[in-house]
PDB file of N, CA and C in Angstrom:
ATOM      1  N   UNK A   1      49.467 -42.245   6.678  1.00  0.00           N
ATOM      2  CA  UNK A   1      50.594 -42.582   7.522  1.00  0.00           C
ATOM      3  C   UNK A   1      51.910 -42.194   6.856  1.00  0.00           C
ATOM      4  N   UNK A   2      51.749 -41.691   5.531  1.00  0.00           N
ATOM      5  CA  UNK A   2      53.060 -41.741   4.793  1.00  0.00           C
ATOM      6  C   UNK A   2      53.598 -40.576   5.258  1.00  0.00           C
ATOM      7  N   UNK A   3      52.648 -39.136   5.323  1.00  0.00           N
ATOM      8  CA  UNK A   3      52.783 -37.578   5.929  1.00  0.00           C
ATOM      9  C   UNK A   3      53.382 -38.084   6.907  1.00  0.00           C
ATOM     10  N   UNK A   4      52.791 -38.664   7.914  1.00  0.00           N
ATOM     11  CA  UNK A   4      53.438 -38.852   9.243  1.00  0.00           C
ATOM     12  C   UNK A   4      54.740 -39.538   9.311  1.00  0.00           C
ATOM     13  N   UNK A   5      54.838 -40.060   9.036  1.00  0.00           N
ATOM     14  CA  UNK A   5      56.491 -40.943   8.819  1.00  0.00           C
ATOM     15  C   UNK A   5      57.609 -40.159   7.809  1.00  0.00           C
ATOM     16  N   UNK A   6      56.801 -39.511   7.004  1.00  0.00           N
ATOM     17  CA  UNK A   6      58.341 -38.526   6.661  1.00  0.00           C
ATOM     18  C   UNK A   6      58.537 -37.191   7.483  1.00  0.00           C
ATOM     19  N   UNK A   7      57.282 -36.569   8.254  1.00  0.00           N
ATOM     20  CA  UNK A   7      57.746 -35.782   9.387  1.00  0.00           C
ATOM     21  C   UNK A   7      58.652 -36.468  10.624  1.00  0.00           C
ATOM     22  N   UNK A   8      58.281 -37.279  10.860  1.00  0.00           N
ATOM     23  CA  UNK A   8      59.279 -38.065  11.920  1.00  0.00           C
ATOM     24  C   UNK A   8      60.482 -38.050  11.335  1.00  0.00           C
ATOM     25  N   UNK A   9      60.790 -38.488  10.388  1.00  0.00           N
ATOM     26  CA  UNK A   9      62.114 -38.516   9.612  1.00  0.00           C
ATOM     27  C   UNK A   9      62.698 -37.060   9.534  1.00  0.00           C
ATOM     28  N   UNK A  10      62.032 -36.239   8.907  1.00  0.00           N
ATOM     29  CA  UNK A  10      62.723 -35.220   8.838  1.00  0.00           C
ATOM     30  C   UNK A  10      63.033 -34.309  10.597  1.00  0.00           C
ATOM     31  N   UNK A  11      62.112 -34.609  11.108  1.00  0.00           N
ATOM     32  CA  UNK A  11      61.956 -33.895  12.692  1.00  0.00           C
ATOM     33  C   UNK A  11      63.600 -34.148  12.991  1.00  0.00           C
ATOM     34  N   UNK A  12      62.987 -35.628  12.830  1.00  0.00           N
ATOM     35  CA  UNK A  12      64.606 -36.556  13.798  1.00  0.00           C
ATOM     36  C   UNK A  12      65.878 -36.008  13.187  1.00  0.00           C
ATOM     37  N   UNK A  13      65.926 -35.814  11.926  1.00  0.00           N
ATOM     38  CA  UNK A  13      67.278 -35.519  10.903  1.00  0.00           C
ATOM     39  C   UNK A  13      67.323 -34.546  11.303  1.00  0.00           C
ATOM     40  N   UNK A  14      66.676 -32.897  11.603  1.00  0.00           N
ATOM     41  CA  UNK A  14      67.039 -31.500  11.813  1.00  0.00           C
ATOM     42  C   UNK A  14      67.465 -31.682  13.134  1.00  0.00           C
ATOM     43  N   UNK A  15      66.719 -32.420  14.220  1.00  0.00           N
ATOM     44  CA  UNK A  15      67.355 -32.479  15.735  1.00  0.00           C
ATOM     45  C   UNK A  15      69.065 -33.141  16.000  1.00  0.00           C
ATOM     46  N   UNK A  16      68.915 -33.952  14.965  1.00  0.00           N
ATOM     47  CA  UNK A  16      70.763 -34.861  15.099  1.00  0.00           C
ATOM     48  C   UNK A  16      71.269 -33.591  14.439  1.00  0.00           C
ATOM     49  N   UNK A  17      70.878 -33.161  13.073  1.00  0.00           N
ATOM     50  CA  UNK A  17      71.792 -31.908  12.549  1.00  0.00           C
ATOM     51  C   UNK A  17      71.959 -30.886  13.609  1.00  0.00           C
ATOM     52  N   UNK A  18      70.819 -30.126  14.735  1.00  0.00           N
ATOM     53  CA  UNK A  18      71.727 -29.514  15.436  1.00  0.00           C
ATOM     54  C   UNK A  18      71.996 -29.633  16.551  1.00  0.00           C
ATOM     55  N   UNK A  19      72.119 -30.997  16.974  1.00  0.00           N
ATOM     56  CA  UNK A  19      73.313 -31.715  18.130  1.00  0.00           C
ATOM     57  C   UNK A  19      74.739 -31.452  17.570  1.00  0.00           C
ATOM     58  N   UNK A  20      74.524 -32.116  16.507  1.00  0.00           N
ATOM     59  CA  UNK A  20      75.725 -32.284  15.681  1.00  0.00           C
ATOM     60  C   UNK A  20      76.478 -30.773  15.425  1.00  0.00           C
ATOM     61  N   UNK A  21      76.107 -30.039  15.412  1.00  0.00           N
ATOM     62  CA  UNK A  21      76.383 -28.734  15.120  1.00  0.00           C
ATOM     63  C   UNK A  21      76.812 -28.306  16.125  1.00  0.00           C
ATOM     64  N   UNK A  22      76.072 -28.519  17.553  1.00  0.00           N
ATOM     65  CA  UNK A  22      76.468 -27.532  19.103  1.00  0.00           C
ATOM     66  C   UNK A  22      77.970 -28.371  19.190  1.00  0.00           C
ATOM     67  N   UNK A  23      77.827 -29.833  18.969  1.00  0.00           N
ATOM     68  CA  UNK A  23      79.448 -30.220  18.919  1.00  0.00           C
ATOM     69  C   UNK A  23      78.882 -31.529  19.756  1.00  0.00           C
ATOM     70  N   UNK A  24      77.691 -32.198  20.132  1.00  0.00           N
ATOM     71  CA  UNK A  24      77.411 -33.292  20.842  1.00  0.00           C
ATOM     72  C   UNK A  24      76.809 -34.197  19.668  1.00  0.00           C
ATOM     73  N   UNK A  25      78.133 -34.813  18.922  1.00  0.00           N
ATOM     74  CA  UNK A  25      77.703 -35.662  18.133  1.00  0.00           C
ATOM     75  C   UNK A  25      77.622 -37.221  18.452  1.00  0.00           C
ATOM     76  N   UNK A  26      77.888 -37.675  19.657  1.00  0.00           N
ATOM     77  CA  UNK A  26      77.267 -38.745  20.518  1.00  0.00           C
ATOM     78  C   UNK A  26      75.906 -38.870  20.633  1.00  0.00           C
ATOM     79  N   UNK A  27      75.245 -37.642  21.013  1.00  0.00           N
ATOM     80  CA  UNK A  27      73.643 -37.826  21.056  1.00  0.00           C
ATOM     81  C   UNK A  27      73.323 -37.827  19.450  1.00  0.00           C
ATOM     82  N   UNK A  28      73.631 -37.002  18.729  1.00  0.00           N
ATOM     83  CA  UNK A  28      73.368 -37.148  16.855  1.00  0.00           C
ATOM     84  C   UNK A  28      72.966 -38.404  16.870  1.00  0.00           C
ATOM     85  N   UNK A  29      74.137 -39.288  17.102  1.00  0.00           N
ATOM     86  CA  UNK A  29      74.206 -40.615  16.627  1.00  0.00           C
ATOM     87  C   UNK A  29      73.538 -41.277  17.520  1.00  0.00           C
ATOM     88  N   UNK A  30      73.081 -41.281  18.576  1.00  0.00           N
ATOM     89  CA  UNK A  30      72.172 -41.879  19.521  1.00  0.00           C
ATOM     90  C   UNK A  30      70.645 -41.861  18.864  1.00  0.00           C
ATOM     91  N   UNK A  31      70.216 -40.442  18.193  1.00  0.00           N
ATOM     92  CA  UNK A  31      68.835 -40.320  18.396  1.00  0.00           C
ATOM     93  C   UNK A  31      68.848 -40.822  16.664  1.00  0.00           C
ATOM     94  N   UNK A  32      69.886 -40.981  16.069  1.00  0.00           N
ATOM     95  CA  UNK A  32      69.346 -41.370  14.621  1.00  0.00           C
ATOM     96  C   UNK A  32      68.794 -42.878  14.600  1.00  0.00           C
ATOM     97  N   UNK A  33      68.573 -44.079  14.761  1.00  0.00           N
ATOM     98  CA  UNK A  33      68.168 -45.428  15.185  1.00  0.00           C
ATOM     99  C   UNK A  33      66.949 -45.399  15.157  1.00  0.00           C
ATOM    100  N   UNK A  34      66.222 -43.954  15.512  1.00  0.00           N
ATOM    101  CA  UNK A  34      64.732 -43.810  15.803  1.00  0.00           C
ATOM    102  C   UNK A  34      63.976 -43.648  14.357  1.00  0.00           C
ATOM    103  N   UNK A  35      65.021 -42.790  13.294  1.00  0.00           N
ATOM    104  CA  UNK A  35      64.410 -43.158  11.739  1.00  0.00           C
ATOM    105  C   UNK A  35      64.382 -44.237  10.977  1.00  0.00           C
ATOM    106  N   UNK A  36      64.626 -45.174  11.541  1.00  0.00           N
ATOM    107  CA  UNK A  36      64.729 -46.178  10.814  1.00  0.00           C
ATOM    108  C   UNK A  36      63.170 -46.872  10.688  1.00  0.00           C
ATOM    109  N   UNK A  37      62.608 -47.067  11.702  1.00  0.00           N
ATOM    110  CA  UNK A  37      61.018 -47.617  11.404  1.00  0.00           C
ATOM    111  C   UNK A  37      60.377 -46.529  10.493  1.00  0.00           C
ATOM    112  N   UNK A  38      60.353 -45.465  10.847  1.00  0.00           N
ATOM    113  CA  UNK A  38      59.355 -44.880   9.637  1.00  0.00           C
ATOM    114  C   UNK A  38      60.456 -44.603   8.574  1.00  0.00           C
ATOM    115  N   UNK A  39      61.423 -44.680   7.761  1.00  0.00           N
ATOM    116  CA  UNK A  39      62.125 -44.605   6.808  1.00  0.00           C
ATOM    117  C   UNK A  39      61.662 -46.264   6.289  1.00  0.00           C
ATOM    118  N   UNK A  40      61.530 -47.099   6.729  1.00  0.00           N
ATOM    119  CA  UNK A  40      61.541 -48.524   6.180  1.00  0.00           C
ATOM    120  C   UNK A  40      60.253 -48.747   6.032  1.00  0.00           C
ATOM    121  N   UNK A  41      59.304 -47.676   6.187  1.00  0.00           N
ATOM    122  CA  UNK A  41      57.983 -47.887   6.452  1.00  0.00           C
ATOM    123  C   UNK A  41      57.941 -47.103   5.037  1.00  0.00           C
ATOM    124  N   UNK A  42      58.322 -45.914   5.166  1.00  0.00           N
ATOM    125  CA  UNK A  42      58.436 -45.190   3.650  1.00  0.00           C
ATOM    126  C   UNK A  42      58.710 -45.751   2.288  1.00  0.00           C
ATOM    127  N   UNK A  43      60.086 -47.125   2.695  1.00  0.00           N
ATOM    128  CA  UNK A  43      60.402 -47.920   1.412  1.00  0.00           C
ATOM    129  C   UNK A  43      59.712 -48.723   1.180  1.00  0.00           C
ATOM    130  N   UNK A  44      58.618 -49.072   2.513  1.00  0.00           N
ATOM    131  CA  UNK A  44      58.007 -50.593   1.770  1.00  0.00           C
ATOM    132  C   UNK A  44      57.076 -50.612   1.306  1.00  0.00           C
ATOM    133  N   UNK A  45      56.648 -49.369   0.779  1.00  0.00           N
ATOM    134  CA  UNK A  45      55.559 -49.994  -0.683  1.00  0.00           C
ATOM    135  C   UNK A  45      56.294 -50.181  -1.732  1.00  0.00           C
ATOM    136  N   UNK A  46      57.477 -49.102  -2.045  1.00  0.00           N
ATOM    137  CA  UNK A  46      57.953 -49.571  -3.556  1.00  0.00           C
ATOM    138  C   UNK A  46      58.784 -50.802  -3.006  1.00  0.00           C
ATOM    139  N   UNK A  47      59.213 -51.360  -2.310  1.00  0.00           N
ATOM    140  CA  UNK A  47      59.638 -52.957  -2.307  1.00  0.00           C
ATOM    141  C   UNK A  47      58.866 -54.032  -2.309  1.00  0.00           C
ATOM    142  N   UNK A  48      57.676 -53.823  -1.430  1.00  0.00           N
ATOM    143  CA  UNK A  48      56.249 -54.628  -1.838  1.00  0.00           C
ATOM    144  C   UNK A  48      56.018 -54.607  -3.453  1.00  0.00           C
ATOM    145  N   UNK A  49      55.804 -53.441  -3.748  1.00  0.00           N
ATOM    146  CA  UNK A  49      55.539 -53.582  -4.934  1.00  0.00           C
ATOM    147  C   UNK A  49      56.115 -54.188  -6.622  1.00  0.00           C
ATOM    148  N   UNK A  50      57.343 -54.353  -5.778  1.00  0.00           N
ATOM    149  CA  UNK A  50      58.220 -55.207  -6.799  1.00  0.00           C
ATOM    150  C   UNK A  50      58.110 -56.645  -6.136  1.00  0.00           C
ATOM    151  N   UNK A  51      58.410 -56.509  -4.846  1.00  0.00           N
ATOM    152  CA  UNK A  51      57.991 -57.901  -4.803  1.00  0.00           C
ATOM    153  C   UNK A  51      56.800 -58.868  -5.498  1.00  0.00           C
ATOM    154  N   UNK A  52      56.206 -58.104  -5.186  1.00  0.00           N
ATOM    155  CA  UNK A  52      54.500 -58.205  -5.524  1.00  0.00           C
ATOM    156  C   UNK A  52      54.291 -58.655  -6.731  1.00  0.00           C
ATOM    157  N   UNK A  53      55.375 -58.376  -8.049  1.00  0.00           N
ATOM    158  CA  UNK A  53      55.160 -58.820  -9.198  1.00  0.00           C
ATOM    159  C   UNK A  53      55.376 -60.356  -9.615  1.00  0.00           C
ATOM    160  N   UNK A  54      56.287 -60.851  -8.940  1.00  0.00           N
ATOM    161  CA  UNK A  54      56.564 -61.806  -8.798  1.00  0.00           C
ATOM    162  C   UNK A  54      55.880 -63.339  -7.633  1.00  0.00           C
ATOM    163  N   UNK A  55      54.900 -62.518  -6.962  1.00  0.00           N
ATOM    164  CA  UNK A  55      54.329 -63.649  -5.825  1.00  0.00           C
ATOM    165  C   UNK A  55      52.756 -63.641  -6.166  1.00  0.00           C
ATOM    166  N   UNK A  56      52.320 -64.143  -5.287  1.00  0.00           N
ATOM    167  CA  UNK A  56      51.154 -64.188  -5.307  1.00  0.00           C
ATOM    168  C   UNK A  56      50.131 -62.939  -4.627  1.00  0.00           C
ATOM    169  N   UNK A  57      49.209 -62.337  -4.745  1.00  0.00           N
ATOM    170  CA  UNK A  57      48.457 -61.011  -4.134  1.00  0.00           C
ATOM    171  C   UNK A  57      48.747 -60.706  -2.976  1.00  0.00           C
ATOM    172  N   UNK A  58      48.571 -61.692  -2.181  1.00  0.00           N
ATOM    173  CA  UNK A  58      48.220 -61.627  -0.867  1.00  0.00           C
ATOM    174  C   UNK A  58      49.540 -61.289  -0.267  1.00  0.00           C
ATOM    175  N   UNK A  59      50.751 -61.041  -0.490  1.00  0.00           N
ATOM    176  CA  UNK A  59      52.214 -61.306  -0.472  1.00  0.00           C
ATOM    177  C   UNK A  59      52.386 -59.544   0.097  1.00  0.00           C
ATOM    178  N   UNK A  60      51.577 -58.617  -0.511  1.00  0.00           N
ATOM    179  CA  UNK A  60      52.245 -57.580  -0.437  1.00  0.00           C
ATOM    180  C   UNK A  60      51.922 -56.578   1.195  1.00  0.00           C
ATOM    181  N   UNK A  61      50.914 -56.794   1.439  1.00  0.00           N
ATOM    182  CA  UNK A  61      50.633 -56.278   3.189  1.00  0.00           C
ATOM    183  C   UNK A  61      51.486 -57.192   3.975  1.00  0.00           C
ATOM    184  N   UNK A  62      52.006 -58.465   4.004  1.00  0.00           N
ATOM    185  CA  UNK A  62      53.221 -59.156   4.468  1.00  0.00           C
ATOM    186  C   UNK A  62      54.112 -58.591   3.870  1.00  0.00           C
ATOM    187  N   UNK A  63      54.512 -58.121   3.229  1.00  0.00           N
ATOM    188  CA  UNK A  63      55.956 -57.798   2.746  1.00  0.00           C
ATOM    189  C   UNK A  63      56.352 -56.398   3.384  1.00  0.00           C
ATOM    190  N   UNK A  64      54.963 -55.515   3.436  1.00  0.00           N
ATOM    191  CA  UNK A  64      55.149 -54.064   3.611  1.00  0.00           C
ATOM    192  C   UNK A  64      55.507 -54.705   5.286  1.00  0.00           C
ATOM    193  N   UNK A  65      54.482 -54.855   5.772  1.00  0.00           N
ATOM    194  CA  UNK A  65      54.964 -55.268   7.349  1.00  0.00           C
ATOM    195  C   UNK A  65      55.910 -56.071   7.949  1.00  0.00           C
ATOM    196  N   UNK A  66      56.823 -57.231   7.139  1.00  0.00           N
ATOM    197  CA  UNK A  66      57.871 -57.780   7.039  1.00  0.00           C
ATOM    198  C   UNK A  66      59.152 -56.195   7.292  1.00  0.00           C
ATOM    199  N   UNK A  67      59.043 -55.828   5.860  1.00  0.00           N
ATOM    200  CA  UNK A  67      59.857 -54.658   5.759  1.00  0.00           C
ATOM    201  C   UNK A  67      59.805 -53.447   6.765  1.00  0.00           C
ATOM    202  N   UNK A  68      59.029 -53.711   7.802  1.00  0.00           N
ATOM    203  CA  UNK A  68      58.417 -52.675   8.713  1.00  0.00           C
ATOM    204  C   UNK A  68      59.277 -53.074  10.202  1.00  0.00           C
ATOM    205  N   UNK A  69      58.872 -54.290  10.239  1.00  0.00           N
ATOM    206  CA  UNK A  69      59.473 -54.914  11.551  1.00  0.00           C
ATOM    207  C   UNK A  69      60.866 -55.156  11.332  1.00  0.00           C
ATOM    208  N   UNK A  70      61.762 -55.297  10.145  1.00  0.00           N
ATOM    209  CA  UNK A  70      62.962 -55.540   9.972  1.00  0.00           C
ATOM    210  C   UNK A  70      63.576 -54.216  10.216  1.00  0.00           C
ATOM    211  N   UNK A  71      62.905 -53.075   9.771  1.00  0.00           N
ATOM    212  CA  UNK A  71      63.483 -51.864  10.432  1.00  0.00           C
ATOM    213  C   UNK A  71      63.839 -51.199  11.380  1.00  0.00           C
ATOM    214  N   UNK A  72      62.466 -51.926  12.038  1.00  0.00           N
ATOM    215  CA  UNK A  72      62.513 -51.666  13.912  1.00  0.00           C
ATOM    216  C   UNK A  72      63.769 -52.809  14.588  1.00  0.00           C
ATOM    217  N   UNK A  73      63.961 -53.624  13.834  1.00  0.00           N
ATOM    218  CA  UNK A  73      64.572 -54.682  14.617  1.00  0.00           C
ATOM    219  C   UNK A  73      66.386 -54.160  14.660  1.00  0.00           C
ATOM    220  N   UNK A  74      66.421 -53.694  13.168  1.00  0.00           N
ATOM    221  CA  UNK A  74      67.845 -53.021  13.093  1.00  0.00           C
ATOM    222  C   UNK A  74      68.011 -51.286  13.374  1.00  0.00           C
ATOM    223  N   UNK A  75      66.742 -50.730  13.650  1.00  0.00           N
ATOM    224  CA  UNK A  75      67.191 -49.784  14.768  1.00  0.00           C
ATOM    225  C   UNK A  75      67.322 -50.015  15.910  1.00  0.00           C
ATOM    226  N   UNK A  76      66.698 -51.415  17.128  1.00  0.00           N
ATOM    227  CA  UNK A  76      67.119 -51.965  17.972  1.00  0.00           C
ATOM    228  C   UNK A  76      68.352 -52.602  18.032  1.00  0.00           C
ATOM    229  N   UNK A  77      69.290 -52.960  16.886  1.00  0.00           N
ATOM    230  CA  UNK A  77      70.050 -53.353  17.223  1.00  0.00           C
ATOM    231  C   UNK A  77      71.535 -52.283  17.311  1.00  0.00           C
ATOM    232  N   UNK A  78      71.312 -51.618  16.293  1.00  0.00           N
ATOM    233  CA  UNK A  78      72.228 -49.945  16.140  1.00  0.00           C
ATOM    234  C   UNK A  78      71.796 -49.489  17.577  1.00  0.00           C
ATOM    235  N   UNK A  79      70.748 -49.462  18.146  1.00  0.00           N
ATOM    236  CA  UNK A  79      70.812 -48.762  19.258  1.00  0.00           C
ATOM    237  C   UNK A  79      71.130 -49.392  20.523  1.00  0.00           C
ATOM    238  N   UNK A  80      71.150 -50.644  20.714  1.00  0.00           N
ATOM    239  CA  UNK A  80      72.259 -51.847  21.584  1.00  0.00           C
ATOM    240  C   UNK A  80      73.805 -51.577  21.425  1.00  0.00           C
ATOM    241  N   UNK A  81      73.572 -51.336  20.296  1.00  0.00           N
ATOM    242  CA  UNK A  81      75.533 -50.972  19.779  1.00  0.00           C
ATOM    243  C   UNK A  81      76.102 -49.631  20.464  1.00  0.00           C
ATOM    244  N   UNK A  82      74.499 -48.679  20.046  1.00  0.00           N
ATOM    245  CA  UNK A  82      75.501 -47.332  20.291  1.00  0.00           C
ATOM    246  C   UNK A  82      75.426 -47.148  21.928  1.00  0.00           C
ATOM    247  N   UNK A  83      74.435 -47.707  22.525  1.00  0.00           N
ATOM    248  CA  UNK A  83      74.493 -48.036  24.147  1.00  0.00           C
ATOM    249  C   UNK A  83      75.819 -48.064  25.278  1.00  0.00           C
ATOM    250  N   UNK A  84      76.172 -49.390  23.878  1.00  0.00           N
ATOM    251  CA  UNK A  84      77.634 -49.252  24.970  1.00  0.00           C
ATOM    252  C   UNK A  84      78.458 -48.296  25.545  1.00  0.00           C
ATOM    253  N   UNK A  85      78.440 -47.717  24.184  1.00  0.00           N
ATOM    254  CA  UNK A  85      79.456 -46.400  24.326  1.00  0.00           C
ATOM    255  C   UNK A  85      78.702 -45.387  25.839  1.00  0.00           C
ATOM    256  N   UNK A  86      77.676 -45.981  26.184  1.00  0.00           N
ATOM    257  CA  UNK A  86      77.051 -45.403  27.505  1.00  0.00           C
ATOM    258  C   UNK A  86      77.900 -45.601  28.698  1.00  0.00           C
ATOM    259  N   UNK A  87      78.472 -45.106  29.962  1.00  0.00           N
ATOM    260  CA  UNK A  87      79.169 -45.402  31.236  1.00  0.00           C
ATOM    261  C   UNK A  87      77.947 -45.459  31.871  1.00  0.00           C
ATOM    262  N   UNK A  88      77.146 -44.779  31.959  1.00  0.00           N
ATOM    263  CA  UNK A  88      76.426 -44.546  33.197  1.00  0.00           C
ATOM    264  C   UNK A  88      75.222 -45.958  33.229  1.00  0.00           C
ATOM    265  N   UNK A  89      74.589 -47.010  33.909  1.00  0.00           N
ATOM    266  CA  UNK A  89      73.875 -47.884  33.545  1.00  0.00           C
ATOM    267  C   UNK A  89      72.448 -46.747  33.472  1.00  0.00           C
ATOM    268  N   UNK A  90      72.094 -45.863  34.433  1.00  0.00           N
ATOM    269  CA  UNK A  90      70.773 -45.368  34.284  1.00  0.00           C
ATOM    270  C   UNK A  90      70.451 -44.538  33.339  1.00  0.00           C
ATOM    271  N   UNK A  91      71.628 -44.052  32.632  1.00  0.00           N
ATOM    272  CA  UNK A  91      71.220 -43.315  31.133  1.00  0.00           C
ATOM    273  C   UNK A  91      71.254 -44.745  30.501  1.00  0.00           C
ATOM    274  N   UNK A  92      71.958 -45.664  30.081  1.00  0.00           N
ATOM    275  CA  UNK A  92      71.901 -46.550  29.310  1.00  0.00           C
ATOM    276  C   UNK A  92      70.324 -47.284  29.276  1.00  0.00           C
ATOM    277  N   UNK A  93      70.049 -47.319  30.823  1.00  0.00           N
ATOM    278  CA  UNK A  93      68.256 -47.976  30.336  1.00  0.00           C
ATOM    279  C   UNK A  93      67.080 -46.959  29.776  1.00  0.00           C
ATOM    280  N   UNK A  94      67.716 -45.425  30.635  1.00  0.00           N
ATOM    281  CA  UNK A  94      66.680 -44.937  29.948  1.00  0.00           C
ATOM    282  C   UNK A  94      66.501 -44.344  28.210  1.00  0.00           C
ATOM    283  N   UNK A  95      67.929 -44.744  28.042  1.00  0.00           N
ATOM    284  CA  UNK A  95      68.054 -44.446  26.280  1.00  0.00           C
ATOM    285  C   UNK A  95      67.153 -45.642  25.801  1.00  0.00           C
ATOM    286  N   UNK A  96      67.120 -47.023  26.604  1.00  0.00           N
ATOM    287  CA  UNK A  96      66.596 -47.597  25.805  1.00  0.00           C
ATOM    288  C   UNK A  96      64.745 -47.510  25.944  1.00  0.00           C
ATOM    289  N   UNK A  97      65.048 -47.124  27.189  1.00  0.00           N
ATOM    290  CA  UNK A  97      63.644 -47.122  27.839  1.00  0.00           C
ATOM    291  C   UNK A  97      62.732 -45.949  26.302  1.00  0.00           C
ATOM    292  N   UNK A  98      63.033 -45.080  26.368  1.00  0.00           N
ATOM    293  CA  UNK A  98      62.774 -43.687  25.757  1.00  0.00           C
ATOM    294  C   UNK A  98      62.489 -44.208  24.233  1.00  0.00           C
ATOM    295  N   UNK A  99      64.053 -44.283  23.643  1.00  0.00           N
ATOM    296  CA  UNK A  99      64.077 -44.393  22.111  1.00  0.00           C
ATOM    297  C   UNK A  99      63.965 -46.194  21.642  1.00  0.00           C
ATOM    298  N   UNK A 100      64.031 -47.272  22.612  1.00  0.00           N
ATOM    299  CA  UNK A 100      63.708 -48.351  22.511  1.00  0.00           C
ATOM    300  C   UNK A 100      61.756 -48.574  22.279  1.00  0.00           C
ATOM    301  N   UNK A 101      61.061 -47.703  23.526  1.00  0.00           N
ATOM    302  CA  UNK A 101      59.387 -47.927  23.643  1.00  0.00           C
ATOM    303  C   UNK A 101      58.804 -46.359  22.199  1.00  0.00           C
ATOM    304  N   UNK A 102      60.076 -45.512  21.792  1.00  0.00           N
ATOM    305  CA  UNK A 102      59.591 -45.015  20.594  1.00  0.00           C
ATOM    306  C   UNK A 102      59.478 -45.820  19.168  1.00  0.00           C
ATOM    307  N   UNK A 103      60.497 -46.964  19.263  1.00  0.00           N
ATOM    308  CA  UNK A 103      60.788 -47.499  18.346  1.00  0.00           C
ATOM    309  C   UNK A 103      59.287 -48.887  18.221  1.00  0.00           C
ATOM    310  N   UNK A 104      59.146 -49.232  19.457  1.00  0.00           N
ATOM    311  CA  UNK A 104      58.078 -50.197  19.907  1.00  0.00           C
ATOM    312  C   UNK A 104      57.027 -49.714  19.406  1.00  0.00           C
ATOM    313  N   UNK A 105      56.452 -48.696  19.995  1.00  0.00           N
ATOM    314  CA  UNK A 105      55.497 -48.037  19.897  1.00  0.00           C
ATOM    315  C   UNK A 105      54.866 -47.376  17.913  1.00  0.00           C
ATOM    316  N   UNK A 106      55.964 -46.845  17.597  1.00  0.00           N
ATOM    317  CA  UNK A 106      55.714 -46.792  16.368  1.00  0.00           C
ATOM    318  C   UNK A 106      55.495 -48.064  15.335  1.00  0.00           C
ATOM    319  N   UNK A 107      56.417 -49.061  15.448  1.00  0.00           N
ATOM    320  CA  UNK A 107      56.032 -50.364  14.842  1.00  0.00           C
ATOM    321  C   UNK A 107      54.880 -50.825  15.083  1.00  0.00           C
ATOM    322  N   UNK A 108      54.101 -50.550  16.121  1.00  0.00           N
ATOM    323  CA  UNK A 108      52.857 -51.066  16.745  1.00  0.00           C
ATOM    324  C   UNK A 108      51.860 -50.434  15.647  1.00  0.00           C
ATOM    325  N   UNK A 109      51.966 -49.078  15.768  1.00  0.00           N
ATOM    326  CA  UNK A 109      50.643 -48.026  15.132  1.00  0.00           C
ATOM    327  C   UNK A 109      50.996 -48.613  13.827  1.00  0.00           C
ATOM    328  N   UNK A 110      52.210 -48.709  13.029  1.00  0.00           N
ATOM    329  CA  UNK A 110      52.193 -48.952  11.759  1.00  0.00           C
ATOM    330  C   UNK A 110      51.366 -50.386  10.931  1.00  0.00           C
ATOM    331  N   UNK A 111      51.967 -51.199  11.822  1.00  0.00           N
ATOM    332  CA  UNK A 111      51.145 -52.454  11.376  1.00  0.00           C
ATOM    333  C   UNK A 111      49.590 -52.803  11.960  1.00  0.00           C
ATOM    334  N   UNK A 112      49.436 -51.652  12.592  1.00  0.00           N
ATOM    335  CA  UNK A 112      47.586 -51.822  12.853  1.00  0.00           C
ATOM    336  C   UNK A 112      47.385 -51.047  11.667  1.00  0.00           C
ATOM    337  N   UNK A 113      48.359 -50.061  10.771  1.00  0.00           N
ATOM    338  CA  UNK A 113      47.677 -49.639   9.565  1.00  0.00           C
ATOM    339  C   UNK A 113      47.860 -50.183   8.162  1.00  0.00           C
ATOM    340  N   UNK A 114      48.522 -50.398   8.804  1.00  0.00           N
ATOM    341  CA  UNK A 114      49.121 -51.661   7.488  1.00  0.00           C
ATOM    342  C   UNK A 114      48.018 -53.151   7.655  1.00  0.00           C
ATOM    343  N   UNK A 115      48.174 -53.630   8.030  1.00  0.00           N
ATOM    344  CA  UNK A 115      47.502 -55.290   8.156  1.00  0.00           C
ATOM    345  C   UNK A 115      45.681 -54.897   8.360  1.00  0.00           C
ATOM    346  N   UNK A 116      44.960 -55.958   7.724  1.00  0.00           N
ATOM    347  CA  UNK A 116      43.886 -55.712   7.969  1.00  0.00           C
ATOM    348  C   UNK A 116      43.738 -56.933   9.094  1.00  0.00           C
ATOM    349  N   UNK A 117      42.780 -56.076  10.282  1.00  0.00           N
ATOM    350  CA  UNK A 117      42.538 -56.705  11.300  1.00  0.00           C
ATOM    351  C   UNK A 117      41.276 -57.263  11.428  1.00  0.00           C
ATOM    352  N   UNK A 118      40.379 -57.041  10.273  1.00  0.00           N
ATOM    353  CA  UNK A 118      39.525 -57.371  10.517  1.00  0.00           C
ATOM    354  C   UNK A 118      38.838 -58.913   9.822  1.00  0.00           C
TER     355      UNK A 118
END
C-alpha cells in the first residue's frame, strides 16, 4: 500500500503543478486536500513507530490508523474551507461529492489494510 499512496501523492502534486502553471490556481488548491490521506498514511509508520516505544504493543496498528483518519478528517476540513470560495452550489456539492467520496473511499481501503479484521 506504501507504492500506492506515494503514486497518488505524486499523481495529485504533477496535476495541481500543471493547473497551476495553465494559470487556474483555484483548482491547484482545490485538488491538493486529496493528498493528505495517503501522505498521512505514508507518515504513520515512522510515528507509530516512535510512538510505539513508549506504549504498550498493541498501540501501534491504532496509532497508524488514528494517524490515517486524522488525515482524512483535515483534508475534509481544508476542503469545506476551500468550498466556499465556490459561487455555484452544484459545483460546490460535486467538489465534495468527487474529492470528498475520494477522500472516503481511500480511508476505507487503508484501514482494511492496516487493522486486522480478523
Amino acid at each position: 500500500m506504501t507504492a500506492e499512496c506515494a503514486a497518488i501523492v505524486v499523481i495529485i502534486l504533477l496535476t495541481a503543478g500543471i493547473m497551476a502553471r495553465e494559470g487556474k490556481t483555484g483548482l491547484a488548491l482545490a485538488v491538493l486536500p486529496m493528498t493528505l490521506t495517503p501522505a498521512f498514511y505514508l507518515i504513520s509508520s515512522f510515528v507509530a513507530n516512535f510512538i510505539n516505544r513508549w506504549q504498550e504493543p498493541d498501540i501501534y496498528l491504532v496509532a497508524r490508523a488514528a494517524i490515517v483518519v486524522g488525515g482524512s478528517l483535515l483534508g475534509c476540513l481544508i476542503m469545506g474551507f476551500l468550498a466556499t470560495r465556490l459561487r455555484n452550489k452544484t459545483a460546490r456539492q460535486v467538489y465534495f461529492l468527487l474529492c470528498g467520496g475520494f477522500n472516503l473511499i481511500l480511508t476505507v481501503i487503508i484501514l482494511v489494510k492496516i487493522l486486522p479484521w480478523g
